[in-house]
C-alpha atoms as a PDB file:
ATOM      1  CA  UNK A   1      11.553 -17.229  -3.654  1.00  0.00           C
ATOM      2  CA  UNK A   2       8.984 -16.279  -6.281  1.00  0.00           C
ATOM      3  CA  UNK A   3       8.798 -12.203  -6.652  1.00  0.00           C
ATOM      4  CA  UNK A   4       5.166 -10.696  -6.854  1.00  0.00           C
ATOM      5  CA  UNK A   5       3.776  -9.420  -9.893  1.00  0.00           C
ATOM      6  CA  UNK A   6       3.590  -5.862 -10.841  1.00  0.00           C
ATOM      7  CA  UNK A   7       0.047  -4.406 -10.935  1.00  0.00           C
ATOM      8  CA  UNK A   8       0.219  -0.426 -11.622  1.00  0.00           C
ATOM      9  CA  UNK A   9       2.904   1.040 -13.298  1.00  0.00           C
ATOM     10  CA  UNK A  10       4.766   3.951 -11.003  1.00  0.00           C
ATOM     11  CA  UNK A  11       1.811   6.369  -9.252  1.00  0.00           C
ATOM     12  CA  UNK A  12       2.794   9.471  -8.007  1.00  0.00           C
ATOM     13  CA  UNK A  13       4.080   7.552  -4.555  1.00  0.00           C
ATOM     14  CA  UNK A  14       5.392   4.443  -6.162  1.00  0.00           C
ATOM     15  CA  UNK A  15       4.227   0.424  -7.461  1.00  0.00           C
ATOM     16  CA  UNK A  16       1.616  -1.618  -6.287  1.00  0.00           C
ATOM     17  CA  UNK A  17       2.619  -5.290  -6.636  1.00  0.00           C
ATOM     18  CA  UNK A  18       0.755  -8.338  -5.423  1.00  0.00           C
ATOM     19  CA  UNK A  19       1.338 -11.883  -4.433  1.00  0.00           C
ATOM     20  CA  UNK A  20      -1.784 -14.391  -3.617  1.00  0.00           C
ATOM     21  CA  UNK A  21      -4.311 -12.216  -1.416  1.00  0.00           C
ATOM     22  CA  UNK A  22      -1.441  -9.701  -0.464  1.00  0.00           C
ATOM     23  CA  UNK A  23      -1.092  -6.754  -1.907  1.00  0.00           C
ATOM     24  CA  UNK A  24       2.049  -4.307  -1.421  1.00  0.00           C
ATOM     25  CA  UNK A  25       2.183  -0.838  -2.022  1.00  0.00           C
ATOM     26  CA  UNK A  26       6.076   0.450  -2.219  1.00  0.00           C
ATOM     27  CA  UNK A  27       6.229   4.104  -1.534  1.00  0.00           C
ATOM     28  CA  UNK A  28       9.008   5.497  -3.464  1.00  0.00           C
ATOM     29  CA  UNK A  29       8.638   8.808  -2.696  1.00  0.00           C
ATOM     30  CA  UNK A  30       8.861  10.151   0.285  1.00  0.00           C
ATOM     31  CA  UNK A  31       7.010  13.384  -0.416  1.00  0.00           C
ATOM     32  CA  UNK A  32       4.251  11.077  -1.014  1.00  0.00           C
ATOM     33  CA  UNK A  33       1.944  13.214   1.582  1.00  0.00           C
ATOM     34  CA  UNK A  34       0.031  11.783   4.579  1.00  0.00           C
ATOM     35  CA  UNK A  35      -1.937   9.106   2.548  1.00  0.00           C
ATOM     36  CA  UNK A  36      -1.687   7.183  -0.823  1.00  0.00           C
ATOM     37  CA  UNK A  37      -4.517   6.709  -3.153  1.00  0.00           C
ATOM     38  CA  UNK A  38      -5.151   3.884  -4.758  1.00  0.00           C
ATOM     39  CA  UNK A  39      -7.662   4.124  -7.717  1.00  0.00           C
ATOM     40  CA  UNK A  40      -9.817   0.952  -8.809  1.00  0.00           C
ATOM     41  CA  UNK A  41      -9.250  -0.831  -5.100  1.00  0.00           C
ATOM     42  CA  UNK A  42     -12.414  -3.168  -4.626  1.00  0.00           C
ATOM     43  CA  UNK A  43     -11.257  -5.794  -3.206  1.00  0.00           C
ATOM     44  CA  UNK A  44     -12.274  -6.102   0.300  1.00  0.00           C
ATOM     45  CA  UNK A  45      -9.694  -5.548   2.847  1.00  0.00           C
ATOM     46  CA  UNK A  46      -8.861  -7.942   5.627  1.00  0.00           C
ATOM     47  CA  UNK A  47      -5.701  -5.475   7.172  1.00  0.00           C
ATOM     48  CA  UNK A  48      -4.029  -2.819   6.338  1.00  0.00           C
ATOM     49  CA  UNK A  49      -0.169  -2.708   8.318  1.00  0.00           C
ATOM     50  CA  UNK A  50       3.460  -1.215   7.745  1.00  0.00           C
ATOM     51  CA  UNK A  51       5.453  -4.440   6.577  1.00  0.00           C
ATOM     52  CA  UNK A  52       8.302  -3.226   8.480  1.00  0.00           C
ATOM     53  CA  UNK A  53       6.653  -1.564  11.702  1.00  0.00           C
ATOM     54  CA  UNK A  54       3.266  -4.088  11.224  1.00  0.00           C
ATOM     55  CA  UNK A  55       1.786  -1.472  12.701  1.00  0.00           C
ATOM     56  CA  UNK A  56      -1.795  -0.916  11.525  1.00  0.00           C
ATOM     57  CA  UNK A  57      -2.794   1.793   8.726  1.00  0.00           C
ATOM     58  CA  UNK A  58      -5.912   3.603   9.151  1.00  0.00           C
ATOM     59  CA  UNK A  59      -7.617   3.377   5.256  1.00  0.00           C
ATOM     60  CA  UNK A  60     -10.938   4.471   3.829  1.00  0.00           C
ATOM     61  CA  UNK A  61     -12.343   2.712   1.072  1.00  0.00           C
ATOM     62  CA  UNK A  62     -14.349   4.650  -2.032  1.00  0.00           C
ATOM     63  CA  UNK A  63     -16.202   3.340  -4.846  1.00  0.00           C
ATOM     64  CA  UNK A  64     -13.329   5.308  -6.367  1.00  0.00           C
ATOM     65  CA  UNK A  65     -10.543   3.244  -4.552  1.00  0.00           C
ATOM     66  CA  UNK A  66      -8.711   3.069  -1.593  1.00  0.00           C
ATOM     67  CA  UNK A  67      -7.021   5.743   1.184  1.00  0.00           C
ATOM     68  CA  UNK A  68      -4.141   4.474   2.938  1.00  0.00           C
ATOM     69  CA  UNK A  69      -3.049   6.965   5.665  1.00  0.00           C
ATOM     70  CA  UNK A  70       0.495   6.329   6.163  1.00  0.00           C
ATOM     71  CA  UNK A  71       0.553   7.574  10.014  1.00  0.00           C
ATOM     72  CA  UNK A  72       2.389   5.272  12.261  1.00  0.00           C
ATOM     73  CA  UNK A  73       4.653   3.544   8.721  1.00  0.00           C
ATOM     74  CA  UNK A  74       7.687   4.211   9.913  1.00  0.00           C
ATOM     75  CA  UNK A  75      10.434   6.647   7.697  1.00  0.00           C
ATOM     76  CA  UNK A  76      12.621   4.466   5.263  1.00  0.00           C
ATOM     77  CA  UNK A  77      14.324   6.248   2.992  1.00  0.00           C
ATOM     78  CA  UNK A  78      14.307   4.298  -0.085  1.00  0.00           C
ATOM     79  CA  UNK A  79      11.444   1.701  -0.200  1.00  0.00           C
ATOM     80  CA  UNK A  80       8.510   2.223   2.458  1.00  0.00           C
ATOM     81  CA  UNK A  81       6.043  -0.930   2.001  1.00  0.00           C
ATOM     82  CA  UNK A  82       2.540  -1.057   2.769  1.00  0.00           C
ATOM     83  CA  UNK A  83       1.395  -4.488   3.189  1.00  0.00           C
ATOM     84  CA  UNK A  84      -2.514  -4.729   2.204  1.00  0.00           C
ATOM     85  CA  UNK A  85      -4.343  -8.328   2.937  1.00  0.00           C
ATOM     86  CA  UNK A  86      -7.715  -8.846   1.237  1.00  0.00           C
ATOM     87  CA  UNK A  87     -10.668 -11.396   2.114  1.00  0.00           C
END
């Protein structure tokens, strides 16, 4: 299985890493807060889920970059993934 590649080194809440039109966020840290930002997000977004839970994330999208409120993502303790599909 080919791995994804590694597009920001480690934010505040963890790695974004990316494979075809998928993008993942892994949230490392769990003190992350109610939301991750990621800066320099234009890509436009098909869906936004938990990979896990594949529940859906609420987001809002800035010229800045992209809100992902991590509401309904479930509680893993090591590696919580956000899976983000773009057009």
């Amino acid at each position: 299985m080919e791995r994804g590649v590694i597009l920001s080194s480690l934010k505040k809440w963890g790695v974004l890493t990316a494979k075809g039109k998928r993008y993942f966020a892994h949230i490392l840290n769990t003190d992350s807060g109610p939301y991750i930002f990621i800066p320099g997000f234009k890509e436009k977004i098909a869906s936004v889920t938990g990979f896990k839970t594949q529940n859906k994330l609420k987001t809002n999208q800035q010229p800045e970059g992209l809100f992902v409120y991590l509401a309904g993502l479930g509680n893993d303790r090591i590696d919580r993934i956000v899976e983000i599909d773009i057009e």
